[in-house]
Every structure is written in structure tokens, then in C-alpha cells.
PDB file of N, CA and C in Angstrom:
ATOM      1  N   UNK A   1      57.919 126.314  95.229  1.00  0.00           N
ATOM      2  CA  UNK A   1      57.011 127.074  96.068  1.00  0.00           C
ATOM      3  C   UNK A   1      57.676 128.383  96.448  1.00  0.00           C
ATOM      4  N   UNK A   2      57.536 129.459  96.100  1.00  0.00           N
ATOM      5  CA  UNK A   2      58.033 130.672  96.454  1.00  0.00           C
ATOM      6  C   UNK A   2      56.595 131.490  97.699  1.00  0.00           C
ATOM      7  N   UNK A   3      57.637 131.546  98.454  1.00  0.00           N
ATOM      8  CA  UNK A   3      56.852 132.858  99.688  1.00  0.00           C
ATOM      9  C   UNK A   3      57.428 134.186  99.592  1.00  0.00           C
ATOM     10  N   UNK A   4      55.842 134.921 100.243  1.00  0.00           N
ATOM     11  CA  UNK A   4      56.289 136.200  99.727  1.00  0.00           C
ATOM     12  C   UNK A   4      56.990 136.748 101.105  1.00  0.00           C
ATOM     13  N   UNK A   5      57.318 135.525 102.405  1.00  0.00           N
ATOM     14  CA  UNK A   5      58.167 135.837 103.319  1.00  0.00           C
ATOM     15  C   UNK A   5      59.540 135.275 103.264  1.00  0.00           C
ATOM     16  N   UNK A   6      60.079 136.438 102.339  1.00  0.00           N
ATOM     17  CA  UNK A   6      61.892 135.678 102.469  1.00  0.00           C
ATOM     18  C   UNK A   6      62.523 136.103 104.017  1.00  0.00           C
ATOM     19  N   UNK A   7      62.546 135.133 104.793  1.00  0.00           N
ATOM     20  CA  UNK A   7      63.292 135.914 106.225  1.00  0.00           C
ATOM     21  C   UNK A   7      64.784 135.629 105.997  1.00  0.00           C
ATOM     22  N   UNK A   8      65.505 136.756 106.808  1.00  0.00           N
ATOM     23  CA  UNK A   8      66.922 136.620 106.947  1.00  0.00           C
ATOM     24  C   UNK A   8      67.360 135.793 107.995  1.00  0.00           C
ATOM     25  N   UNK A   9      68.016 135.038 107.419  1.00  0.00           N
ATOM     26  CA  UNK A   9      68.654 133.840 109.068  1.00  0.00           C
ATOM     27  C   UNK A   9      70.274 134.304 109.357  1.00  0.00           C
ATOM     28  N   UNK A  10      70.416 134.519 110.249  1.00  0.00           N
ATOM     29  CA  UNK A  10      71.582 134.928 110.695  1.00  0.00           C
ATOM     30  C   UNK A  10      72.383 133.667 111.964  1.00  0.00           C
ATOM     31  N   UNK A  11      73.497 132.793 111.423  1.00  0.00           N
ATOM     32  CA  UNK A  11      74.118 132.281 112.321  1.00  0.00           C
ATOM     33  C   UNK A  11      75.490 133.271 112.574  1.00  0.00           C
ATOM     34  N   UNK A  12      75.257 133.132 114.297  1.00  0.00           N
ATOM     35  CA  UNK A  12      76.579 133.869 115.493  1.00  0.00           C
ATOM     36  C   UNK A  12      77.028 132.812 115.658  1.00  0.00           C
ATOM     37  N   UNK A  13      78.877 132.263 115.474  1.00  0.00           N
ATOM     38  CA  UNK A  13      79.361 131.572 115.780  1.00  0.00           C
ATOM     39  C   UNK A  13      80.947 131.667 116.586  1.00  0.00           C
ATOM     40  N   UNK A  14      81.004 131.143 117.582  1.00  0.00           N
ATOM     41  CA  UNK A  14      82.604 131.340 118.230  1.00  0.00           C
ATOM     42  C   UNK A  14      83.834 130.930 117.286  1.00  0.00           C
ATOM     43  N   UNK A  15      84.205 132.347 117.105  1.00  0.00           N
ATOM     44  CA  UNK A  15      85.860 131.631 116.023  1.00  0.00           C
ATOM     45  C   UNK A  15      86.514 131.068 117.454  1.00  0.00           C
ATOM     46  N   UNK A  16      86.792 131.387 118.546  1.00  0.00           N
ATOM     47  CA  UNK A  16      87.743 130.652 119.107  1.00  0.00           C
ATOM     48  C   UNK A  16      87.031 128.576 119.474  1.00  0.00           C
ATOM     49  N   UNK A  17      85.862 128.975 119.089  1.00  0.00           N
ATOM     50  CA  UNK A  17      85.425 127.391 119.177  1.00  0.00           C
ATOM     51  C   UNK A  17      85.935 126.621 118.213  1.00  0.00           C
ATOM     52  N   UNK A  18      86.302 127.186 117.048  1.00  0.00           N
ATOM     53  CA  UNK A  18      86.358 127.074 116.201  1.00  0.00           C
ATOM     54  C   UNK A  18      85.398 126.233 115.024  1.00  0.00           C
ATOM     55  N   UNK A  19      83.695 127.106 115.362  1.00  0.00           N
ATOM     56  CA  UNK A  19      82.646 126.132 114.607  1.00  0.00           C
ATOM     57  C   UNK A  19      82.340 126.890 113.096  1.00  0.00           C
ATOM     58  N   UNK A  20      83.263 127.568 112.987  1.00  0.00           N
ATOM     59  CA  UNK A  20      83.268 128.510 111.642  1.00  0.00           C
ATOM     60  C   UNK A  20      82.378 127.137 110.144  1.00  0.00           C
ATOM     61  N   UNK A  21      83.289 125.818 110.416  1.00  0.00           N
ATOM     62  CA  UNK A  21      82.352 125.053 109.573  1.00  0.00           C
ATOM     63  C   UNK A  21      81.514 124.505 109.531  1.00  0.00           C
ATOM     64  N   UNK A  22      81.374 124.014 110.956  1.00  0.00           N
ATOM     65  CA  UNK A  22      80.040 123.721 111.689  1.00  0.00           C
ATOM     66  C   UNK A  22      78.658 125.067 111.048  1.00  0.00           C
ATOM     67  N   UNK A  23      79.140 126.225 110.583  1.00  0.00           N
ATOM     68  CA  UNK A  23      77.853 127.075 110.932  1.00  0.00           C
ATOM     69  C   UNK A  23      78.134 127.268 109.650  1.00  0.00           C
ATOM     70  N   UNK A  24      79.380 127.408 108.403  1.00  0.00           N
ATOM     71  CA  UNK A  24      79.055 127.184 107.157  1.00  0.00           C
ATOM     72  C   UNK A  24      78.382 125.757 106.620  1.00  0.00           C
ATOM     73  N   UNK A  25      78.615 124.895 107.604  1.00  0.00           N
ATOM     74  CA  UNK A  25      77.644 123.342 106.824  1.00  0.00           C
ATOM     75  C   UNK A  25      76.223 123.843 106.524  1.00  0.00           C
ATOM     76  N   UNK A  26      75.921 124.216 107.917  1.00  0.00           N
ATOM     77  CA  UNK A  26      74.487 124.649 108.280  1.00  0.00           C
ATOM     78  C   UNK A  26      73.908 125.599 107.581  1.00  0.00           C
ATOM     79  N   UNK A  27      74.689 126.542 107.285  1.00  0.00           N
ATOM     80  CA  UNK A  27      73.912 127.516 106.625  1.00  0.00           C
ATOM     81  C   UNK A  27      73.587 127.011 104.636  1.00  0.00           C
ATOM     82  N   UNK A  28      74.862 126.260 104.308  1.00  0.00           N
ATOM     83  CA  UNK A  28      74.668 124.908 103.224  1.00  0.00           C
ATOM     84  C   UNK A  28      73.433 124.527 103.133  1.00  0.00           C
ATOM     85  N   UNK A  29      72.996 123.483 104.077  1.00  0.00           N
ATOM     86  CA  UNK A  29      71.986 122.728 104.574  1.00  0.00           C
ATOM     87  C   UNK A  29      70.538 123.739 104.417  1.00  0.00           C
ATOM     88  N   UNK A  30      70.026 124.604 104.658  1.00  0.00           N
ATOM     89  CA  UNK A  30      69.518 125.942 105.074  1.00  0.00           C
ATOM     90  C   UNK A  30      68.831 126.265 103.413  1.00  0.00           C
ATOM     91  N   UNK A  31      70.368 126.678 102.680  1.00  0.00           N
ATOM     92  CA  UNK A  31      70.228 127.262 101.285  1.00  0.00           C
ATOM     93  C   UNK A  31      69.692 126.108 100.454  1.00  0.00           C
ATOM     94  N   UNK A  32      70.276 125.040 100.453  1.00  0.00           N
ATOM     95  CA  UNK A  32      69.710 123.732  99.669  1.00  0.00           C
ATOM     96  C   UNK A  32      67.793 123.406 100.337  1.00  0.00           C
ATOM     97  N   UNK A  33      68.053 123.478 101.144  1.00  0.00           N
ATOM     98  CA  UNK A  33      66.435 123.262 100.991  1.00  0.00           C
ATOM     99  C   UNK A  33      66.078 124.422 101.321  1.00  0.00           C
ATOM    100  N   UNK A  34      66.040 125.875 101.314  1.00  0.00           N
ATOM    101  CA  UNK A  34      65.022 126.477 101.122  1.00  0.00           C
ATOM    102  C   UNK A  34      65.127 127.866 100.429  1.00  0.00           C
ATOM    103  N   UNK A  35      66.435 127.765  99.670  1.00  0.00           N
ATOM    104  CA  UNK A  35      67.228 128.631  98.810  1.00  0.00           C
ATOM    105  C   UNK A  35      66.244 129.725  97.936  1.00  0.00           C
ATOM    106  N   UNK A  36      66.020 130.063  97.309  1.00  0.00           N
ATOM    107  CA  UNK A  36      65.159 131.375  96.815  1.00  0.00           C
ATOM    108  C   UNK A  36      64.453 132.026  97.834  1.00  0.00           C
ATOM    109  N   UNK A  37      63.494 131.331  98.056  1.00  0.00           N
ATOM    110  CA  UNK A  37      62.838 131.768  99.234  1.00  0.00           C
ATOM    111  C   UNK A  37      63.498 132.051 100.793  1.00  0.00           C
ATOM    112  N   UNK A  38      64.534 132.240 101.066  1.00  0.00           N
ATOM    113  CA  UNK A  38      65.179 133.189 101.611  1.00  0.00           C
ATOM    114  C   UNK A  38      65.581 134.250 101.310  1.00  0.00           C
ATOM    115  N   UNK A  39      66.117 135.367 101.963  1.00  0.00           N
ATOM    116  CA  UNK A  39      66.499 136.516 101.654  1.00  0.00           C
ATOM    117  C   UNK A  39      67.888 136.982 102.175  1.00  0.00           C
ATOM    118  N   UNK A  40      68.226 136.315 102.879  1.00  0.00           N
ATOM    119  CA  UNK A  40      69.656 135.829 103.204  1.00  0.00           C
ATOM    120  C   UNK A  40      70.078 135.046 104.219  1.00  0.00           C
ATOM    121  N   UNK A  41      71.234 134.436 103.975  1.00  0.00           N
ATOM    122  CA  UNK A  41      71.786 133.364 105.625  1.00  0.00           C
ATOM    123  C   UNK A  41      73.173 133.572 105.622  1.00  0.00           C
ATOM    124  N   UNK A  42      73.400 134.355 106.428  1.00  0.00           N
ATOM    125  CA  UNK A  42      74.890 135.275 106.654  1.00  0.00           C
ATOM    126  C   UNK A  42      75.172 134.735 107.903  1.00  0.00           C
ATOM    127  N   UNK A  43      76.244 134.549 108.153  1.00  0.00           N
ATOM    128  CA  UNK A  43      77.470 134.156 108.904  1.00  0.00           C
ATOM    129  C   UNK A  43      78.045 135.515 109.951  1.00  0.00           C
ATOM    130  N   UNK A  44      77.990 135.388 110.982  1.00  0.00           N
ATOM    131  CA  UNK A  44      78.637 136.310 111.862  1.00  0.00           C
ATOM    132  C   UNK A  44      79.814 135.700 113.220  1.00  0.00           C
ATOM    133  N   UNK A  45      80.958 136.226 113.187  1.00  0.00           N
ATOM    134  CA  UNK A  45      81.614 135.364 113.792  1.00  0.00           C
ATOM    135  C   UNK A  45      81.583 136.453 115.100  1.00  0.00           C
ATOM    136  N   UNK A  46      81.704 135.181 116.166  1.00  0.00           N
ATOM    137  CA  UNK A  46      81.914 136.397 117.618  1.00  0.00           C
ATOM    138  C   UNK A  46      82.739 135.174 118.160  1.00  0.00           C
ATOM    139  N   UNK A  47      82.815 135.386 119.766  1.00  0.00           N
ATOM    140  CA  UNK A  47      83.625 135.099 120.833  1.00  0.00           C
ATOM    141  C   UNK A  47      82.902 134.351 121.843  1.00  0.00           C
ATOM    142  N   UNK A  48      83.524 133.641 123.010  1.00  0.00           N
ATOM    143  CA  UNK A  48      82.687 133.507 124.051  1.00  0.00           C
ATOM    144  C   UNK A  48      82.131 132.100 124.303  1.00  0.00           C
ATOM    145  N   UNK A  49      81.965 131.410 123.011  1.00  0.00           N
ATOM    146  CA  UNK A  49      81.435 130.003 122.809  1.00  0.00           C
ATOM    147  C   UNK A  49      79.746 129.975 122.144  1.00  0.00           C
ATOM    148  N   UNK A  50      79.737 131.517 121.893  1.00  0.00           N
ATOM    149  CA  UNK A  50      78.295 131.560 121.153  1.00  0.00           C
ATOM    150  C   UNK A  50      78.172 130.691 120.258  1.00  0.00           C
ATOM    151  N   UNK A  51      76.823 129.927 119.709  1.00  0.00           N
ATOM    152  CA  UNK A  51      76.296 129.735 118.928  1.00  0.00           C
ATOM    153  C   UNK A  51      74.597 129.974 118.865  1.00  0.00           C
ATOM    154  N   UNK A  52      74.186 131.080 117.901  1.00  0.00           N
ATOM    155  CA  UNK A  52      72.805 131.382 118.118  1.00  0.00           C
ATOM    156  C   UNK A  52      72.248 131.677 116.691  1.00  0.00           C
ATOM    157  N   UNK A  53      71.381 131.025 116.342  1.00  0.00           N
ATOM    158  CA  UNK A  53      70.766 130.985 114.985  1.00  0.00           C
ATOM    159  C   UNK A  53      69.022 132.222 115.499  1.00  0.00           C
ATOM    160  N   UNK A  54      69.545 133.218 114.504  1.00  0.00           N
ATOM    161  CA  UNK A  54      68.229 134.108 114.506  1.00  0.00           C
ATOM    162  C   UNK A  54      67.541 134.323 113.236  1.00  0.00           C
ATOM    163  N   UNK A  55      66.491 134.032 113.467  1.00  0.00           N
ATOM    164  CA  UNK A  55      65.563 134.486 112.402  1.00  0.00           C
ATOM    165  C   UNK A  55      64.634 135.837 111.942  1.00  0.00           C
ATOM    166  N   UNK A  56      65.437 136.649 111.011  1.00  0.00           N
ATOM    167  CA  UNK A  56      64.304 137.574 111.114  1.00  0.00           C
ATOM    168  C   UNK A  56      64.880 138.465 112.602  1.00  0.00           C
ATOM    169  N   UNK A  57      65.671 138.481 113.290  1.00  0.00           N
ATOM    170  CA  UNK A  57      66.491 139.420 114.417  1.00  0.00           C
ATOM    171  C   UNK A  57      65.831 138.132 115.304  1.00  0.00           C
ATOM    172  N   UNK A  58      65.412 137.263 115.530  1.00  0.00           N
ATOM    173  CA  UNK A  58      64.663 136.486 116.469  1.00  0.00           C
ATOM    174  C   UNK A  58      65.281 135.652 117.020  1.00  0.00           C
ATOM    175  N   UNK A  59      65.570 135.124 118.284  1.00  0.00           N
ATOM    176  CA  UNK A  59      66.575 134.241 118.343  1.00  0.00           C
ATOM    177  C   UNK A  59      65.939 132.876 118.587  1.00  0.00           C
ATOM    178  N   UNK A  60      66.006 131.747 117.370  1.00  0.00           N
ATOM    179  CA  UNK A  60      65.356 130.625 117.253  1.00  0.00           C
ATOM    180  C   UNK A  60      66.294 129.402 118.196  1.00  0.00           C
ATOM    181  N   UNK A  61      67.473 129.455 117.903  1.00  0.00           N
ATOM    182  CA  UNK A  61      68.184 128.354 118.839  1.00  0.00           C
ATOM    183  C   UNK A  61      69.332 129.206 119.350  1.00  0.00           C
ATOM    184  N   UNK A  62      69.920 128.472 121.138  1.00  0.00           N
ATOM    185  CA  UNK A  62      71.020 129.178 121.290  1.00  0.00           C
ATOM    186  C   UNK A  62      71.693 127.750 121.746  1.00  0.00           C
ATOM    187  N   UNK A  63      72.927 127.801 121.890  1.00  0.00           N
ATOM    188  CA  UNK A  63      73.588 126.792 122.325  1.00  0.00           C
ATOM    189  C   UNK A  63      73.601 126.411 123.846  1.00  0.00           C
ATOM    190  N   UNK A  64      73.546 127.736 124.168  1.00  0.00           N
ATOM    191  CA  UNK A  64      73.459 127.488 126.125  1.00  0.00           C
ATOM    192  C   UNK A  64      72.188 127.042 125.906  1.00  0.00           C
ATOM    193  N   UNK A  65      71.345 128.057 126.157  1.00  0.00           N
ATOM    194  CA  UNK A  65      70.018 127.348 126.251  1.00  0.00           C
ATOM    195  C   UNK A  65      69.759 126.034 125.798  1.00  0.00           C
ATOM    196  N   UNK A  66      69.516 125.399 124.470  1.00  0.00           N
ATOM    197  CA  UNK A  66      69.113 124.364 124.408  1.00  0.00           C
ATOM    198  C   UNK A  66      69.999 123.064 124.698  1.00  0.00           C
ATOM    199  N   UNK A  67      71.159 123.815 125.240  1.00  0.00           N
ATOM    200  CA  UNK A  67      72.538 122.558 125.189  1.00  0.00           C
ATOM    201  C   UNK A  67      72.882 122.004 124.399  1.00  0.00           C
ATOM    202  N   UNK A  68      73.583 122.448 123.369  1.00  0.00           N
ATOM    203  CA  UNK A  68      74.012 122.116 122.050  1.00  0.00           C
ATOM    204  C   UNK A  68      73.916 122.431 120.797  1.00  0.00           C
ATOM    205  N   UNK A  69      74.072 122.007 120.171  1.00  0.00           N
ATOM    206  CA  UNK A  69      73.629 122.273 118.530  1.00  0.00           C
ATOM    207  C   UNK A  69      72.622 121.525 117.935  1.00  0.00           C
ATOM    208  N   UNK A  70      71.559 122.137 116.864  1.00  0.00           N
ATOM    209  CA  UNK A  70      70.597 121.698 116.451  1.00  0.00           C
ATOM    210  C   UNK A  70      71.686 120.596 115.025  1.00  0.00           C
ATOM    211  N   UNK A  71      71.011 119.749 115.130  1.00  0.00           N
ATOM    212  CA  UNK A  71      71.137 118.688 113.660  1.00  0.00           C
ATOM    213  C   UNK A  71      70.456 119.138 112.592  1.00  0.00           C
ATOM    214  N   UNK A  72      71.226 119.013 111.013  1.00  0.00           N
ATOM    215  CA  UNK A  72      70.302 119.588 110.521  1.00  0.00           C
ATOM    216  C   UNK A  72      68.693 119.279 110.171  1.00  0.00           C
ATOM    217  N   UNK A  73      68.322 118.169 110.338  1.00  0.00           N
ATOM    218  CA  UNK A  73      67.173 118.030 110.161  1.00  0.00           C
ATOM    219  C   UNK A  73      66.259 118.969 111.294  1.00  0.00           C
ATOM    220  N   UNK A  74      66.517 119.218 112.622  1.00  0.00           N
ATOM    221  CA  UNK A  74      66.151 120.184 113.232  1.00  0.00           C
ATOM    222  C   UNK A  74      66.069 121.420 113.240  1.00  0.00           C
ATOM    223  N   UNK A  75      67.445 121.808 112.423  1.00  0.00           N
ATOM    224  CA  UNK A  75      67.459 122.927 112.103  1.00  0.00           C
ATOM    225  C   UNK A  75      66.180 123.224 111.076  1.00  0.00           C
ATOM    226  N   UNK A  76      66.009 122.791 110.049  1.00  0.00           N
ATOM    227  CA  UNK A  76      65.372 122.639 108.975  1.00  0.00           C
ATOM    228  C   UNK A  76      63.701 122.706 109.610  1.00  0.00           C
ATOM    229  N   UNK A  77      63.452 121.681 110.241  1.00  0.00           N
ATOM    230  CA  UNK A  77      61.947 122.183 110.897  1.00  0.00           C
ATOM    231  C   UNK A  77      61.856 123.242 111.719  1.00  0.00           C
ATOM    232  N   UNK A  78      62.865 123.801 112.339  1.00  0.00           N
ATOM    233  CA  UNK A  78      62.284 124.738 113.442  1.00  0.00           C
ATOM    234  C   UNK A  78      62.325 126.288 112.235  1.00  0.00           C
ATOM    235  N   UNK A  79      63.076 126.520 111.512  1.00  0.00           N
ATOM    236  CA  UNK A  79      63.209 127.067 110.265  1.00  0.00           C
ATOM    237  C   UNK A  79      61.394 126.995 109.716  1.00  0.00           C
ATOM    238  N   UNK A  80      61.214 126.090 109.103  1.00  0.00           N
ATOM    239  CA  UNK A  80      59.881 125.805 108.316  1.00  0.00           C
ATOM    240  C   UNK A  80      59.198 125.942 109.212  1.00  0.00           C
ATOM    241  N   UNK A  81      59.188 125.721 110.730  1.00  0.00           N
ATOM    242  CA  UNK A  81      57.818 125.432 111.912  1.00  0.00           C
ATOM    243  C   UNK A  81      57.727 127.299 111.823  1.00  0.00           C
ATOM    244  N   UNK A  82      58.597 127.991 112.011  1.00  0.00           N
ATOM    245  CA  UNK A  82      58.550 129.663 112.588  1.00  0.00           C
ATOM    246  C   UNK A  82      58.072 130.321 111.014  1.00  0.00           C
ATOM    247  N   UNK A  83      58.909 130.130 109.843  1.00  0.00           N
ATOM    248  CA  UNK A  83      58.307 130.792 108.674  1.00  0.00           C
ATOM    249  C   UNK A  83      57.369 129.820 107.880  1.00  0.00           C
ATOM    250  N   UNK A  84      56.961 128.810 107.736  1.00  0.00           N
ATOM    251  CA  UNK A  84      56.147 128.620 106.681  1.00  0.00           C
ATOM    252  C   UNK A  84      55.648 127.341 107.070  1.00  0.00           C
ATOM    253  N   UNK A  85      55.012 127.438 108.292  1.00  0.00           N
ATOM    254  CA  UNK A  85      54.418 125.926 109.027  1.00  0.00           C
ATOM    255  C   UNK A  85      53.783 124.995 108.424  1.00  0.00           C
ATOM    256  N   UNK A  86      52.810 125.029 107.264  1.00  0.00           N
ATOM    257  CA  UNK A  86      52.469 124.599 106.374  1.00  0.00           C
ATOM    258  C   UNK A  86      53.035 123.540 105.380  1.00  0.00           C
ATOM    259  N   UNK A  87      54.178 124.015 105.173  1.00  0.00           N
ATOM    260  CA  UNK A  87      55.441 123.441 103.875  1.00  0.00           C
ATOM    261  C   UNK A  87      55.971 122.436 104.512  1.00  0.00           C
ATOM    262  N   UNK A  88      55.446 121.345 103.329  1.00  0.00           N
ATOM    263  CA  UNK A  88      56.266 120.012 103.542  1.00  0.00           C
ATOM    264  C   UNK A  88      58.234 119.820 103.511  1.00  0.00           C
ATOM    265  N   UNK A  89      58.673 119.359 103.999  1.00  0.00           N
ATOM    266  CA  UNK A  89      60.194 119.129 104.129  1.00  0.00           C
ATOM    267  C   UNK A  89      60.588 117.934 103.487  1.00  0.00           C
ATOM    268  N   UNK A  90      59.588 117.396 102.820  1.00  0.00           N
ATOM    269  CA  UNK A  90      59.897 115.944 102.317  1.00  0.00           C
ATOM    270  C   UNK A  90      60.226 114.986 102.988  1.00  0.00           C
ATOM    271  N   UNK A  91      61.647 114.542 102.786  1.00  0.00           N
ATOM    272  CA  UNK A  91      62.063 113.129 103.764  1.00  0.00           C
ATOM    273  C   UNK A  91      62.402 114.009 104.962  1.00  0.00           C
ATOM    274  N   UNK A  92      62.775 115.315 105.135  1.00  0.00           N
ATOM    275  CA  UNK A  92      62.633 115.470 106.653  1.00  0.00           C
ATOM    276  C   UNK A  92      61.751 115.557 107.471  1.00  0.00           C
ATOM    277  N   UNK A  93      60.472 115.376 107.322  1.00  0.00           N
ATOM    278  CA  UNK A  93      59.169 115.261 107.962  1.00  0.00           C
ATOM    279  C   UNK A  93      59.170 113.681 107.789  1.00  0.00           C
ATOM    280  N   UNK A  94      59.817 112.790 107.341  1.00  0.00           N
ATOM    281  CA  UNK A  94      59.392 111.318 107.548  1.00  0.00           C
ATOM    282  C   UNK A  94      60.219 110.699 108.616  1.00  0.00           C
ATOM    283  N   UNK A  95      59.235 110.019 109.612  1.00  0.00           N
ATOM    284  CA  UNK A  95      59.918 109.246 110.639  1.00  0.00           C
ATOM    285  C   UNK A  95      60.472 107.976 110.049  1.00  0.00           C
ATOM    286  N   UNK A  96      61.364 107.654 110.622  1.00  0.00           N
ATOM    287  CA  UNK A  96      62.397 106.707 110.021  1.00  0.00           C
ATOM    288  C   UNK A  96      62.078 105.385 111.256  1.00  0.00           C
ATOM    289  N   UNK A  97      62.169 104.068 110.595  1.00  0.00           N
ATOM    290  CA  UNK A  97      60.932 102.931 111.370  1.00  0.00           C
ATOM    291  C   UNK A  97      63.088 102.831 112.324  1.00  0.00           C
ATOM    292  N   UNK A  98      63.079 102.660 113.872  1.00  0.00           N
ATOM    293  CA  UNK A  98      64.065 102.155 114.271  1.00  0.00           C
ATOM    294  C   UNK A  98      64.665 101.027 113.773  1.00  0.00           C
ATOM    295  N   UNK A  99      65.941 100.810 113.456  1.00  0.00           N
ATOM    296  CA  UNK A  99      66.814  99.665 113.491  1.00  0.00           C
ATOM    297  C   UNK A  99      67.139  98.930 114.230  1.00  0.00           C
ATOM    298  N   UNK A 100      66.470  97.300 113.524  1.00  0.00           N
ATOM    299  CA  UNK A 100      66.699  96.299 114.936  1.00  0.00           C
ATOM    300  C   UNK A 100      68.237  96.037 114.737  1.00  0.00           C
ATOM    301  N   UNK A 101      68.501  95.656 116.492  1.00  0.00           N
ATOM    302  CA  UNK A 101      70.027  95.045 116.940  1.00  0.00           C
ATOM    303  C   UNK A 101      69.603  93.811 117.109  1.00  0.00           C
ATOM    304  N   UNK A 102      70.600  93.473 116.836  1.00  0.00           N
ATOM    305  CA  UNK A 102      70.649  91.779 116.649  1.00  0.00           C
ATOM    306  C   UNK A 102      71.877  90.698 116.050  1.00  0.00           C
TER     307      UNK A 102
END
């Protein structure tokens, strides 16, 4: 499925946090499912304890704000929910039935 909206995703990450791989996994994760149809997912390192994923200059997740880091399956829908709401994610749109304890 190619769109004729490739947006640029830009992850800001704290080198002194040291999530430099944390935000190369992610941006991994990102390219594998939605690789052509992007237009780039570049890496920017800062200070401070940032972590803020923008889309398109937009800022989709921040770490203060939402308290934490998105998983990638989250990452991945809020990605598809802002550019291409429509587009199935496959097994990441499938709810998974809970595991009984026992």
C-alpha cells in the first residue's frame, strides 16, 4: 500500500539517559512496518531526559506528558491513527484473548 503522505517522524532522545537504543529499536520497529511509505525517521539526540516522538514537526508522544514510553505496538497505532487511520496493522490491531493463571 503506498501513500501519497510520506510523513517525517522524528525521535528526540536523552544521550545522558542513555535511550540512544531504546529510540534506535523504535525507529526499527517504525521502518519495518511502514518503511516506503515514510519519508524519513531520523534520530536526534538532546539532553534533559527528553523523549518526544514528532510527526510531521507535530509532537505525537512526550515522555513527561504521557509518563513514559510508548511500546511498540503503540507506537505503531498512534503513527497509523495520525497518518493513515484507515490502514490495517495486522496482528497489531488484534486483541490478544488474556492468559489464564492457574
Amino acid at each position: 500500500m503506498t501513500s501519497p503522505h510520506r510523513p517525517a517522524i522524528t525521535l528526540t532522545y536523552c544521550t545522558q539517559c542513555n535511550w540512544l537504543l531504546r529510540s534506535g529499536w523504535m525507529a526499527q520497529e517504525l521502518l519495518s512496518t511502514f518503511g516506503q511509505d515514510l519519508a524519513s525517521v531520523t534520530l536526534v539526540p538532546s539532553t534533559g531526559g527528553v523523549f518526544r516522538v514528532e510527526i510531521d514537526g507535530t509532537c505525537v508522544w512526550d515522555r513527561v506528558e504521557q509518563g513514559g514510553f510508548p511500546d511498540a505496538k503503540t507506537l505503531k497505532r498512534l503513527v497509523r491513527d495520525v497518518v493513515w487511520p484507515e490502514r490495517d496493522l495486522g496482528h497489531v490491531d488484534r486483541v490478544t484473548a488474556p492468559k489464564e493463571q492457574g
